[in-house]
PDB file of N, CA and C in Angstrom:
ATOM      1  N   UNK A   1      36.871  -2.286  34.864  1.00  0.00           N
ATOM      2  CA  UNK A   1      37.886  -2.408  33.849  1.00  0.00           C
ATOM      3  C   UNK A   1      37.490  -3.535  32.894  1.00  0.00           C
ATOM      4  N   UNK A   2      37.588  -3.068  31.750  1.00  0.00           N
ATOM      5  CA  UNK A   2      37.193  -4.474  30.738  1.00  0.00           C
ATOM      6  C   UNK A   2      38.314  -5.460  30.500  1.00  0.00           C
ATOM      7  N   UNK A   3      37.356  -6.790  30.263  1.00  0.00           N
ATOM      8  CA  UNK A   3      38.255  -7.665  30.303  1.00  0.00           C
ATOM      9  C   UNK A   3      39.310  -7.953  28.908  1.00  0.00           C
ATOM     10  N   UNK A   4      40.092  -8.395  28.670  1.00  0.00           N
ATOM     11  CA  UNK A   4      41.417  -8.515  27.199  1.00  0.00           C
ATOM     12  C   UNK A   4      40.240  -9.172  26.589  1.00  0.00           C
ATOM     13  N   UNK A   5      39.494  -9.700  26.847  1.00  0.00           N
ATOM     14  CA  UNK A   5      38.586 -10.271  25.728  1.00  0.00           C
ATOM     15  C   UNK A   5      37.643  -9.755  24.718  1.00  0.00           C
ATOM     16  N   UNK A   6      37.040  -9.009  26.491  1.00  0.00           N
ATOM     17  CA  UNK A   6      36.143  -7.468  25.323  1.00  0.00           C
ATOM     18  C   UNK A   6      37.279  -6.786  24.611  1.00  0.00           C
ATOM     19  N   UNK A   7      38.196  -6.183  25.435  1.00  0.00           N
ATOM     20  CA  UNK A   7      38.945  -5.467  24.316  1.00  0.00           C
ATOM     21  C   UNK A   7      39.148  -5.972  23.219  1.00  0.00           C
ATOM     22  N   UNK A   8      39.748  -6.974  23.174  1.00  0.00           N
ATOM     23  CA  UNK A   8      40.363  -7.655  21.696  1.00  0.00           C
ATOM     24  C   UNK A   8      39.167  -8.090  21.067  1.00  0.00           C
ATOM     25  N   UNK A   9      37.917  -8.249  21.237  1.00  0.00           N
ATOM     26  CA  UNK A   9      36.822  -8.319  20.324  1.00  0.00           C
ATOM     27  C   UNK A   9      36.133  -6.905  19.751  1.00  0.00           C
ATOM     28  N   UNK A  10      36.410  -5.834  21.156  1.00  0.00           N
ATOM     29  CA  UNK A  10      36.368  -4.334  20.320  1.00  0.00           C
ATOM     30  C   UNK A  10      37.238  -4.246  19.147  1.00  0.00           C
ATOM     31  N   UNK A  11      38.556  -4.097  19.147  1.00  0.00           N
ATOM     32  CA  UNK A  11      39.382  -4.105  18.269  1.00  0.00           C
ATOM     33  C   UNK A  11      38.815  -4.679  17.177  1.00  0.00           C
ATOM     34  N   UNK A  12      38.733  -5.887  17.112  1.00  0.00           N
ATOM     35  CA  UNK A  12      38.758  -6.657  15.752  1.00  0.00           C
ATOM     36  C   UNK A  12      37.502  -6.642  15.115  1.00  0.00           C
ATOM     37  N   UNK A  13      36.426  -6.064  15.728  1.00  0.00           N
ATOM     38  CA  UNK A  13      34.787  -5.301  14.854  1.00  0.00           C
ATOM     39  C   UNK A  13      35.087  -4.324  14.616  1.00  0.00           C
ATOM     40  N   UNK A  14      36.470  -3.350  15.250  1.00  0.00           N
ATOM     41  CA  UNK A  14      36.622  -1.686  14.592  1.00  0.00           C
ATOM     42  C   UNK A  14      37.317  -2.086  13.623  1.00  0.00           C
ATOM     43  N   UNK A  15      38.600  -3.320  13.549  1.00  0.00           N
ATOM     44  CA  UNK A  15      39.321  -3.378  12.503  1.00  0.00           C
ATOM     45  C   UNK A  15      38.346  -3.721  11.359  1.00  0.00           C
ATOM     46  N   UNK A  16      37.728  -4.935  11.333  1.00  0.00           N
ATOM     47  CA  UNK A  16      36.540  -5.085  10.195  1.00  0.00           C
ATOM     48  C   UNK A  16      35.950  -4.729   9.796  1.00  0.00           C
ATOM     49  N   UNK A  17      35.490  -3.514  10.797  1.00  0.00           N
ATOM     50  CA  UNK A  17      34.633  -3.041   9.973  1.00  0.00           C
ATOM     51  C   UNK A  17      35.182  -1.433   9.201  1.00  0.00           C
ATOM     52  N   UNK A  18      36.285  -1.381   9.560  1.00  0.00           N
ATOM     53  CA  UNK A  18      36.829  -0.278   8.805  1.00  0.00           C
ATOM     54  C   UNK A  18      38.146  -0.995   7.401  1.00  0.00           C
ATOM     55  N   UNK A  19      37.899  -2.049   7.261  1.00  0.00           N
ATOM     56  CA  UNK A  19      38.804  -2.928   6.284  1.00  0.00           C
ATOM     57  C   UNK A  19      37.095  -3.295   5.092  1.00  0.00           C
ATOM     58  N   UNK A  20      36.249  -2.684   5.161  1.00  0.00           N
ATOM     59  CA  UNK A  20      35.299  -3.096   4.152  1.00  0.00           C
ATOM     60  C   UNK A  20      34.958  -1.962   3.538  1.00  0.00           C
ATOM     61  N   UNK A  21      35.731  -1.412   2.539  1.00  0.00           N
ATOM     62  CA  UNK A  21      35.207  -0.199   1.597  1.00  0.00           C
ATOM     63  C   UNK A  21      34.751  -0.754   0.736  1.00  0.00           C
ATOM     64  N   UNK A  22      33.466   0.283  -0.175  1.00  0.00           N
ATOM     65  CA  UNK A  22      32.672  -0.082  -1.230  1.00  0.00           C
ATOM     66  C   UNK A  22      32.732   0.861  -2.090  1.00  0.00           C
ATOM     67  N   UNK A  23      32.646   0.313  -3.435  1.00  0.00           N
ATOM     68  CA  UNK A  23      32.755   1.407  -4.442  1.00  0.00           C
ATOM     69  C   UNK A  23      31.476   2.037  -4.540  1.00  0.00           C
ATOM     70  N   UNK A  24      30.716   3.225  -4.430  1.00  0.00           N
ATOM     71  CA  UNK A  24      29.496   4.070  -4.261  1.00  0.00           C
ATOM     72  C   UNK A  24      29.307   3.994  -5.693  1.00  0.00           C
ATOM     73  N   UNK A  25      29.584   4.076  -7.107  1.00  0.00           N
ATOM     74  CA  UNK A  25      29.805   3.958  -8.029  1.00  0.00           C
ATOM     75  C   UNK A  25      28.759   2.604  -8.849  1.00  0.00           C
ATOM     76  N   UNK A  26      28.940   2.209  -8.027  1.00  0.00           N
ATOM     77  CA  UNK A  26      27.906   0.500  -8.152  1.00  0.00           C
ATOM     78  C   UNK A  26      26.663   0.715  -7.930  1.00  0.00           C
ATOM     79  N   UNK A  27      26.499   1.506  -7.236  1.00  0.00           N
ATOM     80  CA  UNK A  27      24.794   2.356  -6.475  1.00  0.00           C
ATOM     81  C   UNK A  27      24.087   3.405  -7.319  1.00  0.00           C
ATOM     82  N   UNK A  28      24.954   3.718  -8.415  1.00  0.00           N
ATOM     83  CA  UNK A  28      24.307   4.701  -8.807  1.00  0.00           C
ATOM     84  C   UNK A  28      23.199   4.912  -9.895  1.00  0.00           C
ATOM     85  N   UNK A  29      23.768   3.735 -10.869  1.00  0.00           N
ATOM     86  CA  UNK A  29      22.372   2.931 -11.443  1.00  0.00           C
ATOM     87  C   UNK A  29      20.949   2.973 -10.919  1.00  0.00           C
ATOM     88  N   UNK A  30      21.109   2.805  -9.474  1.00  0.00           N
ATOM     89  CA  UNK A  30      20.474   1.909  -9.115  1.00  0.00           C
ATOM     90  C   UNK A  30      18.786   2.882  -8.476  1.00  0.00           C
ATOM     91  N   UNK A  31      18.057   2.553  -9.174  1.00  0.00           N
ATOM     92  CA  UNK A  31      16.322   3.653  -9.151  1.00  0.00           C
ATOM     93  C   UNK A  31      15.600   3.002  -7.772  1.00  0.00           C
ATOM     94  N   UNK A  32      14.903   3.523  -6.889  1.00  0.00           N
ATOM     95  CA  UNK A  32      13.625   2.990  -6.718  1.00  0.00           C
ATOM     96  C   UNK A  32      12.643   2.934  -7.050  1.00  0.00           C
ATOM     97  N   UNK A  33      12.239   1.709  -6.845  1.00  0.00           N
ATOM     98  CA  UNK A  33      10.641   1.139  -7.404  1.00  0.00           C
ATOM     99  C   UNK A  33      10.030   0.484  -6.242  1.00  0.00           C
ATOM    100  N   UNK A  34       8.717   0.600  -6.478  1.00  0.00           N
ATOM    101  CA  UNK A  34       7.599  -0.729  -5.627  1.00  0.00           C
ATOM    102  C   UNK A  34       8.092  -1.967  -6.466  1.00  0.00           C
ATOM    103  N   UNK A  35       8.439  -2.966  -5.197  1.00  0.00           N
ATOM    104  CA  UNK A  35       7.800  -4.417  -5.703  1.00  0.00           C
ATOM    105  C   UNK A  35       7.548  -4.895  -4.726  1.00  0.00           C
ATOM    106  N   UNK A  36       6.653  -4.541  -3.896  1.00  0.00           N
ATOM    107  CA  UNK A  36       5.590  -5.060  -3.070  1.00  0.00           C
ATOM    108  C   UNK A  36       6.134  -5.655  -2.250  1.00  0.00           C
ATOM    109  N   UNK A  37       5.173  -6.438  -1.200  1.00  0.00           N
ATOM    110  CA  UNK A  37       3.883  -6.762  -1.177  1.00  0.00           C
ATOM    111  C   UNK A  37       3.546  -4.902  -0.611  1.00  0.00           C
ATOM    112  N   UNK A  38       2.510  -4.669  -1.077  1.00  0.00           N
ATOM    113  CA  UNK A  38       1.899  -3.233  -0.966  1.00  0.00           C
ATOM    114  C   UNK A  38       0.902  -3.697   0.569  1.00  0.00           C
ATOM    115  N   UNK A  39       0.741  -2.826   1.140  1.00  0.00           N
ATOM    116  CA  UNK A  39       0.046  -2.475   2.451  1.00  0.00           C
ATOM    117  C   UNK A  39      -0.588  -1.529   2.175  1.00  0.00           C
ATOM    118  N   UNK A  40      -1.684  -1.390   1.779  1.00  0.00           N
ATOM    119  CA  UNK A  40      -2.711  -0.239   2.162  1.00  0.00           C
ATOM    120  C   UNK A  40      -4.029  -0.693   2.666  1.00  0.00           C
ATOM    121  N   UNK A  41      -4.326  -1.741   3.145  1.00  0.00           N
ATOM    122  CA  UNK A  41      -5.049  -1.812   4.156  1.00  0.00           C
ATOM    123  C   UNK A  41      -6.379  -3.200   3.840  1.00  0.00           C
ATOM    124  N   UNK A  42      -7.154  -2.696   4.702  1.00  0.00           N
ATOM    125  CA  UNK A  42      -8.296  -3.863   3.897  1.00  0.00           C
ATOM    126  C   UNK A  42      -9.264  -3.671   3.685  1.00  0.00           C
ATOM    127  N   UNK A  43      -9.256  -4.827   2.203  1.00  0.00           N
ATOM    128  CA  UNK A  43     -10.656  -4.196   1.492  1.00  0.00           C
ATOM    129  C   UNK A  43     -11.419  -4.901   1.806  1.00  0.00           C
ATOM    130  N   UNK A  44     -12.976  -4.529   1.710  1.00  0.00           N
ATOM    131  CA  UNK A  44     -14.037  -5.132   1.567  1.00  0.00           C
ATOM    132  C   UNK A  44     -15.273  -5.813   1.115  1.00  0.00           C
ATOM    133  N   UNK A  45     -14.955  -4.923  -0.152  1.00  0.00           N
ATOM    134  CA  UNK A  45     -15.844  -5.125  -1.182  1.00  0.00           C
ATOM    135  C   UNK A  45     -15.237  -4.413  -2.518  1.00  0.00           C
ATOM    136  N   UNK A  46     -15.615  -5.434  -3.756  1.00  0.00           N
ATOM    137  CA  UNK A  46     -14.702  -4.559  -4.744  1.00  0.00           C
ATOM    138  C   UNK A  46     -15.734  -4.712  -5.726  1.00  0.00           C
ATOM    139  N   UNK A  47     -15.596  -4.426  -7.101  1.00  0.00           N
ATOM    140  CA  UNK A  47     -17.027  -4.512  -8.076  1.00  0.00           C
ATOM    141  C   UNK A  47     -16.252  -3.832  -9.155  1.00  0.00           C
ATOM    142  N   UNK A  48     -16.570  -4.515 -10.300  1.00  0.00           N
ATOM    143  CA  UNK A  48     -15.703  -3.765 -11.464  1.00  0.00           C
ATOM    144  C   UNK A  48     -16.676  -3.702 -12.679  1.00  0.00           C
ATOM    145  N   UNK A  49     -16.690  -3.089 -14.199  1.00  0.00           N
ATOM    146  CA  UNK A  49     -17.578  -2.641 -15.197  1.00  0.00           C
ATOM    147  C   UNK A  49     -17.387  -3.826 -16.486  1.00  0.00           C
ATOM    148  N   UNK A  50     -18.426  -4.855 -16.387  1.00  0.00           N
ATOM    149  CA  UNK A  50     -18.398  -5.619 -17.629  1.00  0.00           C
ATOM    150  C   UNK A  50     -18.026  -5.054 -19.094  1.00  0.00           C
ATOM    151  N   UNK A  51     -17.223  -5.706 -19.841  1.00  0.00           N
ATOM    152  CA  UNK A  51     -16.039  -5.075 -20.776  1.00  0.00           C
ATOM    153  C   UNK A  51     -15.656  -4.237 -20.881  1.00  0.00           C
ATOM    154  N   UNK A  52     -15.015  -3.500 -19.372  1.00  0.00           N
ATOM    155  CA  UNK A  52     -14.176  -3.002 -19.047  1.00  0.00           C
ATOM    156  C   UNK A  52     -13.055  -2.907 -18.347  1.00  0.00           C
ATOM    157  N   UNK A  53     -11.934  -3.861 -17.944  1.00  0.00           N
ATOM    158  CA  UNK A  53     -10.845  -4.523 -17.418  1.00  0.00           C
ATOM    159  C   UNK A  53     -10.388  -3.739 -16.563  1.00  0.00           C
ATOM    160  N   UNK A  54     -10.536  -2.034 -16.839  1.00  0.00           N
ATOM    161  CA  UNK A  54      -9.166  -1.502 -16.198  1.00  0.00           C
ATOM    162  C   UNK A  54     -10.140  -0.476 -15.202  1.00  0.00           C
ATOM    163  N   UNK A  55     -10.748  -0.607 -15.217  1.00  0.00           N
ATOM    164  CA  UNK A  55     -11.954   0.286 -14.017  1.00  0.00           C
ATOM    165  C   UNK A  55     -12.581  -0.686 -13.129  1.00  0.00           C
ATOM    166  N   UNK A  56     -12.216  -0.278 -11.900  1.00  0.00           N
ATOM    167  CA  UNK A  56     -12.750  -1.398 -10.640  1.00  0.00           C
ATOM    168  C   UNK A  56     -13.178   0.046  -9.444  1.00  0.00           C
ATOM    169  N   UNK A  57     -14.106  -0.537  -8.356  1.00  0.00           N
ATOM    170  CA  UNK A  57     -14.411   0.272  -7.518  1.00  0.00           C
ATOM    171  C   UNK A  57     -13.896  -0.420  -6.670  1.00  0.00           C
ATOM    172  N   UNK A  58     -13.672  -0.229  -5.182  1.00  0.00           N
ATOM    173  CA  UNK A  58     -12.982  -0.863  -3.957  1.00  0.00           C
ATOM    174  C   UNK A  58     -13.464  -0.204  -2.194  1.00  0.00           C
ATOM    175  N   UNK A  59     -13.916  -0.913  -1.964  1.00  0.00           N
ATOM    176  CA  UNK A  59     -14.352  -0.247  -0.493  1.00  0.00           C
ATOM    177  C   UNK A  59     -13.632  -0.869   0.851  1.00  0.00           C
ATOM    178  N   UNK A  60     -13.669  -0.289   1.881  1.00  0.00           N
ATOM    179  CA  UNK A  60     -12.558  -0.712   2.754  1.00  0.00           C
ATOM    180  C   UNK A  60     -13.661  -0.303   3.798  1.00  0.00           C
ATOM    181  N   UNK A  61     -13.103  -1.253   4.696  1.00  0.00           N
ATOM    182  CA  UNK A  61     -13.766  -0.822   6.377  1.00  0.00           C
ATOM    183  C   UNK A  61     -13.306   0.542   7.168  1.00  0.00           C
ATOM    184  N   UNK A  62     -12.221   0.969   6.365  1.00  0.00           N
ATOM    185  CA  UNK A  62     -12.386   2.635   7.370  1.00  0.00           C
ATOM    186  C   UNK A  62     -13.588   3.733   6.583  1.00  0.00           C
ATOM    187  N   UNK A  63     -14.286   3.567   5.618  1.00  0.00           N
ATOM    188  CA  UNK A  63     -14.796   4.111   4.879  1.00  0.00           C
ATOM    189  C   UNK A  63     -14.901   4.794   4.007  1.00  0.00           C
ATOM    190  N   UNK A  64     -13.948   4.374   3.125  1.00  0.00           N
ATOM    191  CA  UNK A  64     -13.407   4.551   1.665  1.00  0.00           C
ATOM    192  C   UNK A  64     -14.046   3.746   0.619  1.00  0.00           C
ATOM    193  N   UNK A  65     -14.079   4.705  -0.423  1.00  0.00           N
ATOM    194  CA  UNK A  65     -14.773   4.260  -1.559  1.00  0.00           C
ATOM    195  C   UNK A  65     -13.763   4.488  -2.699  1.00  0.00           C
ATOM    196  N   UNK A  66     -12.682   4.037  -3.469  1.00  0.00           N
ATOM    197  CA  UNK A  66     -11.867   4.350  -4.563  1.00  0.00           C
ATOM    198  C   UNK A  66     -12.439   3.746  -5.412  1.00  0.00           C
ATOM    199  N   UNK A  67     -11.577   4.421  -6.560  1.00  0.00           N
ATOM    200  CA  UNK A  67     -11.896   3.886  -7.935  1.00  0.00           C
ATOM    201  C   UNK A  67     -10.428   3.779  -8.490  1.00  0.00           C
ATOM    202  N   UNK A  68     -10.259   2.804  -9.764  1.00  0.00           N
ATOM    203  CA  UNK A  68      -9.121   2.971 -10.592  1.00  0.00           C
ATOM    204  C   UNK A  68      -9.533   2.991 -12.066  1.00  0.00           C
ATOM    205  N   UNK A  69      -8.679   3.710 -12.633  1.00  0.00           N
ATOM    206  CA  UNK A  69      -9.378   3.209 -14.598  1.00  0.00           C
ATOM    207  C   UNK A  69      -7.931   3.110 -14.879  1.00  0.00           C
ATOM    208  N   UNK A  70      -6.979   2.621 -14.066  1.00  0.00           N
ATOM    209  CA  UNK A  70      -5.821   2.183 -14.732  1.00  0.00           C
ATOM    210  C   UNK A  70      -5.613   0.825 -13.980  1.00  0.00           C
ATOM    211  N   UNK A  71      -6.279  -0.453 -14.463  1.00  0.00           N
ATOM    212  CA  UNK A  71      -5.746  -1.580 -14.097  1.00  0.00           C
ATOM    213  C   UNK A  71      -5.313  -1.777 -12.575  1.00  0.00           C
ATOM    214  N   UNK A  72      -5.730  -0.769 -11.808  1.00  0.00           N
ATOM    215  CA  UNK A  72      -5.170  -0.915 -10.118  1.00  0.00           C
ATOM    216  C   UNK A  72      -4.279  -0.328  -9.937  1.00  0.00           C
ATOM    217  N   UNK A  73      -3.230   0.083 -10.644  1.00  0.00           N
ATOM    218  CA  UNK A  73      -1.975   0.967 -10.902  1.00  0.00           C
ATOM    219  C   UNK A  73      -2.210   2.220  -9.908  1.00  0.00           C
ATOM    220  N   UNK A  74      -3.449   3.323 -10.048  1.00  0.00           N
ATOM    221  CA  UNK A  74      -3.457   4.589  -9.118  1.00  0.00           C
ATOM    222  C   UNK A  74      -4.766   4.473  -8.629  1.00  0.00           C
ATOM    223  N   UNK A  75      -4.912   4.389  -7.371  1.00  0.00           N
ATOM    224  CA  UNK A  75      -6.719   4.168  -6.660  1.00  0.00           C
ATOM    225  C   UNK A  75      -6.985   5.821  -6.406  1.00  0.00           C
ATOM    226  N   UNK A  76      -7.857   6.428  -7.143  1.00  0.00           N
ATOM    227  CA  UNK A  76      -8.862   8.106  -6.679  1.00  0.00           C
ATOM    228  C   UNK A  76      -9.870   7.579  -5.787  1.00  0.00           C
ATOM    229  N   UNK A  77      -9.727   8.841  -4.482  1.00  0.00           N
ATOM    230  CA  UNK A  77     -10.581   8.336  -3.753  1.00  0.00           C
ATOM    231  C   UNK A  77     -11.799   9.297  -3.920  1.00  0.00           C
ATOM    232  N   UNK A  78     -13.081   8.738  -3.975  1.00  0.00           N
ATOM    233  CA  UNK A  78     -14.318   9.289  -4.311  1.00  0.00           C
ATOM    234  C   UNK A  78     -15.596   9.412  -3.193  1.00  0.00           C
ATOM    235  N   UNK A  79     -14.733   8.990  -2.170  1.00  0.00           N
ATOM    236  CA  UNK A  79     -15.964   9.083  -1.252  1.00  0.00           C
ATOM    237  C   UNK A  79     -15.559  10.137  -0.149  1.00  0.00           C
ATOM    238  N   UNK A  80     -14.372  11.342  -0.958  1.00  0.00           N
ATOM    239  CA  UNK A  80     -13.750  11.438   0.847  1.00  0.00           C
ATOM    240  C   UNK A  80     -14.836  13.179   1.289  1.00  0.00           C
ATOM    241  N   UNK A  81     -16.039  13.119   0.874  1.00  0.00           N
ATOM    242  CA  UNK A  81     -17.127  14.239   1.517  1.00  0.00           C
ATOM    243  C   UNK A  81     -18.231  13.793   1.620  1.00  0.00           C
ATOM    244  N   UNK A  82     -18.410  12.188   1.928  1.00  0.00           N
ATOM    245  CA  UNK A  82     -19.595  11.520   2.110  1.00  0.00           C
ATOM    246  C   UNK A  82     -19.678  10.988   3.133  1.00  0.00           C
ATOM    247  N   UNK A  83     -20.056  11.123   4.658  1.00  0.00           N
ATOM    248  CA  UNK A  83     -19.701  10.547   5.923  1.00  0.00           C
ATOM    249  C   UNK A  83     -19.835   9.311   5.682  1.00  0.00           C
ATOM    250  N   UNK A  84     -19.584   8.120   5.456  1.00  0.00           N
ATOM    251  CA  UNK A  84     -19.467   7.032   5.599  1.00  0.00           C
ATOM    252  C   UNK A  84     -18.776   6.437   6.755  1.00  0.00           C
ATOM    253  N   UNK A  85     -19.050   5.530   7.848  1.00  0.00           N
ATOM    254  CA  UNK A  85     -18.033   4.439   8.836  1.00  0.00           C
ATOM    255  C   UNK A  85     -17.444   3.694   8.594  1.00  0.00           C
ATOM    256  N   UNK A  86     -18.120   2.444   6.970  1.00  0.00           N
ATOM    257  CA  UNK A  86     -17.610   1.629   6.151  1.00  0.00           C
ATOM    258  C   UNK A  86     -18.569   1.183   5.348  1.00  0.00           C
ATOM    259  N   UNK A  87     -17.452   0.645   4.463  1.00  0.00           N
ATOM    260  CA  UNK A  87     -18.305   0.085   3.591  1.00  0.00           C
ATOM    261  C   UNK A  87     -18.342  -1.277   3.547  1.00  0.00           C
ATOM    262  N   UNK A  88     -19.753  -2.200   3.377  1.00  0.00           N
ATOM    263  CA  UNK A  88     -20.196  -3.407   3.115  1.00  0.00           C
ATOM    264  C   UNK A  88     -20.417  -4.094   2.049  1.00  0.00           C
ATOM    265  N   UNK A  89     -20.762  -3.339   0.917  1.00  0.00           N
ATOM    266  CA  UNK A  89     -20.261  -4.124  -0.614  1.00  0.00           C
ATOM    267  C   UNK A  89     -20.907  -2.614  -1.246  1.00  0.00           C
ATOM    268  N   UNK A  90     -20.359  -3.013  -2.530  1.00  0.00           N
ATOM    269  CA  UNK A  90     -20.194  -1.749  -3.489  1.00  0.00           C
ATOM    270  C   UNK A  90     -21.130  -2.655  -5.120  1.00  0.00           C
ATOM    271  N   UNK A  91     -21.576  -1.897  -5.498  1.00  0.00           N
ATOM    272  CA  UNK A  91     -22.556  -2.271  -6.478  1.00  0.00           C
ATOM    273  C   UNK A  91     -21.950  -1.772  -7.862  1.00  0.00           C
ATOM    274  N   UNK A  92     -22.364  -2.245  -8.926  1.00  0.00           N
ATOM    275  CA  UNK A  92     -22.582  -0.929 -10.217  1.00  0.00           C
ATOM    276  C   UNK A  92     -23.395  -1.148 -11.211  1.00  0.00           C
ATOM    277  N   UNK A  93     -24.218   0.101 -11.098  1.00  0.00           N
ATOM    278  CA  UNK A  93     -25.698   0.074 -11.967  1.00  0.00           C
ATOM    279  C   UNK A  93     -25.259  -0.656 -13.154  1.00  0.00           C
ATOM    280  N   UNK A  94     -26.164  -1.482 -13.660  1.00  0.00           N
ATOM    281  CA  UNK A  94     -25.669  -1.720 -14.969  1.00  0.00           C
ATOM    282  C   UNK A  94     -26.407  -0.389 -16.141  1.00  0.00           C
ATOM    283  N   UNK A  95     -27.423  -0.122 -15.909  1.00  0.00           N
ATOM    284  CA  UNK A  95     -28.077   0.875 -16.424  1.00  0.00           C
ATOM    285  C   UNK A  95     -27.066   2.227 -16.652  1.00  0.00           C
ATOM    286  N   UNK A  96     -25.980   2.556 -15.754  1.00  0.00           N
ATOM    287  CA  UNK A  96     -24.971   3.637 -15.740  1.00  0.00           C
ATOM    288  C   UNK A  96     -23.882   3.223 -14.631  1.00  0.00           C
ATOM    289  N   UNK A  97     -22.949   2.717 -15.719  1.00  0.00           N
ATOM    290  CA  UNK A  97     -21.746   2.003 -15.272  1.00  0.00           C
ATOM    291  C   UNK A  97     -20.669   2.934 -14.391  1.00  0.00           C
ATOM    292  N   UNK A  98     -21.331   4.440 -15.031  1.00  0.00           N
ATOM    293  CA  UNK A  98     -20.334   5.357 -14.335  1.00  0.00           C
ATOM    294  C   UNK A  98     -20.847   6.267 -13.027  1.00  0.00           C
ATOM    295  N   UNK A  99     -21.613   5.234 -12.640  1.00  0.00           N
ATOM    296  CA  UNK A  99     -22.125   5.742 -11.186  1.00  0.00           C
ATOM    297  C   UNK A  99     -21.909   4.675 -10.433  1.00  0.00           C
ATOM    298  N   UNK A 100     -22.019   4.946  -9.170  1.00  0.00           N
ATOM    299  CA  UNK A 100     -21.366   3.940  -8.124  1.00  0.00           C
ATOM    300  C   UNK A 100     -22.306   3.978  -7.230  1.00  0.00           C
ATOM    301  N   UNK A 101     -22.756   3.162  -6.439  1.00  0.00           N
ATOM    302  CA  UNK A 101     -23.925   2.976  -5.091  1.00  0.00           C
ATOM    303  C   UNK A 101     -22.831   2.116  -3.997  1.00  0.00           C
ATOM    304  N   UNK A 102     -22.954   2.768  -3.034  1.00  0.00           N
ATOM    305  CA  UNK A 102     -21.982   1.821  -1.428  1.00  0.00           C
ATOM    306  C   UNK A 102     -22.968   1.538  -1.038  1.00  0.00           C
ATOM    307  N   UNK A 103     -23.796   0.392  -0.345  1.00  0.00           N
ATOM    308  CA  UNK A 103     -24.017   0.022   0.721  1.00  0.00           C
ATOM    309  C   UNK A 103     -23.144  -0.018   1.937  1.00  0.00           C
ATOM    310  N   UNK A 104     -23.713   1.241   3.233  1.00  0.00           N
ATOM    311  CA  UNK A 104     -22.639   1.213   4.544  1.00  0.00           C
ATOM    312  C   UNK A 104     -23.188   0.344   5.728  1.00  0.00           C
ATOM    313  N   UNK A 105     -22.661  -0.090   6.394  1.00  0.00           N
ATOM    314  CA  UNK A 105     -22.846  -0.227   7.602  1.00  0.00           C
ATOM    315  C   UNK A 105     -22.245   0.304   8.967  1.00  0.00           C
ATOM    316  N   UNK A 106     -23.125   1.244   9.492  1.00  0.00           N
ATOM    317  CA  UNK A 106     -22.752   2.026  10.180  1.00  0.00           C
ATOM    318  C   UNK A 106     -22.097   1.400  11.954  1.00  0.00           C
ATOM    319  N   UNK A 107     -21.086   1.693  12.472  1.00  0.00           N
ATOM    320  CA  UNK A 107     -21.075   0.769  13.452  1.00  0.00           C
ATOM    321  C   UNK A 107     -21.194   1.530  14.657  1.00  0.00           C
ATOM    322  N   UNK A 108     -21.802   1.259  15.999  1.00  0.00           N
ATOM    323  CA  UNK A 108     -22.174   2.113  16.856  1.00  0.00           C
ATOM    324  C   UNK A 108     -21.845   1.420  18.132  1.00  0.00           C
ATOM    325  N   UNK A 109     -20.863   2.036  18.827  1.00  0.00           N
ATOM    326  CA  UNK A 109     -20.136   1.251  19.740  1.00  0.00           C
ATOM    327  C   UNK A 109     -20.474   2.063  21.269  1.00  0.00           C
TER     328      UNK A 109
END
């Protein structure tokens, strides 16, 4: 049997919490957005195109190779039919800025 104490502390969290209505009306404005901190994982090597700001390459230890040409805003991933394990740094020709070279290191456990 519960004690008058629990009871009367049941009571008075059902009373409270049914004495707090909200106007839904206030919510409706209201958009989602990112504002971070973003989690997508870790990088390893990144390398971007002299006077060019908004194009960067990015490599990560699961073995991904992205690219962005919007300032970091949307990462395309470009390596995903190239077996890679990971990547160790990422280069860019200066000779042809729009080619990319990974150096991998393969890990063998």
């Amino acid at each position: 049997m519960p004690s008058r104490y629990t009871s009367a502390l049941l009571l008075a969290a059902c009373v409270s919490l049914a004495a707090q209505p909200f106007d839904t009306s206030l919510y409706r404005a209201m958009r989602w957005r990112q504002i971070g901190p973003f989690r997508a994982g870790r990088v390893t090597a990144v390398a971007g195109i002299p006077g060019n700001a908004a194009i960067y390459y990015m490599g990560t230890p699961g073995g991904g190779l992205r690219k962005t040409t919007d300032d970091g805003v949307a990462w395309t991933p470009i390596s995903d039919s190239v077996p890679i394990s990971s990547i160790g740094a990422v280069a860019v020709a200066q000779s042809n800025p729009n080619g990319q070279h990974g150096q991998r290191r393969l890990q063998i456990y």
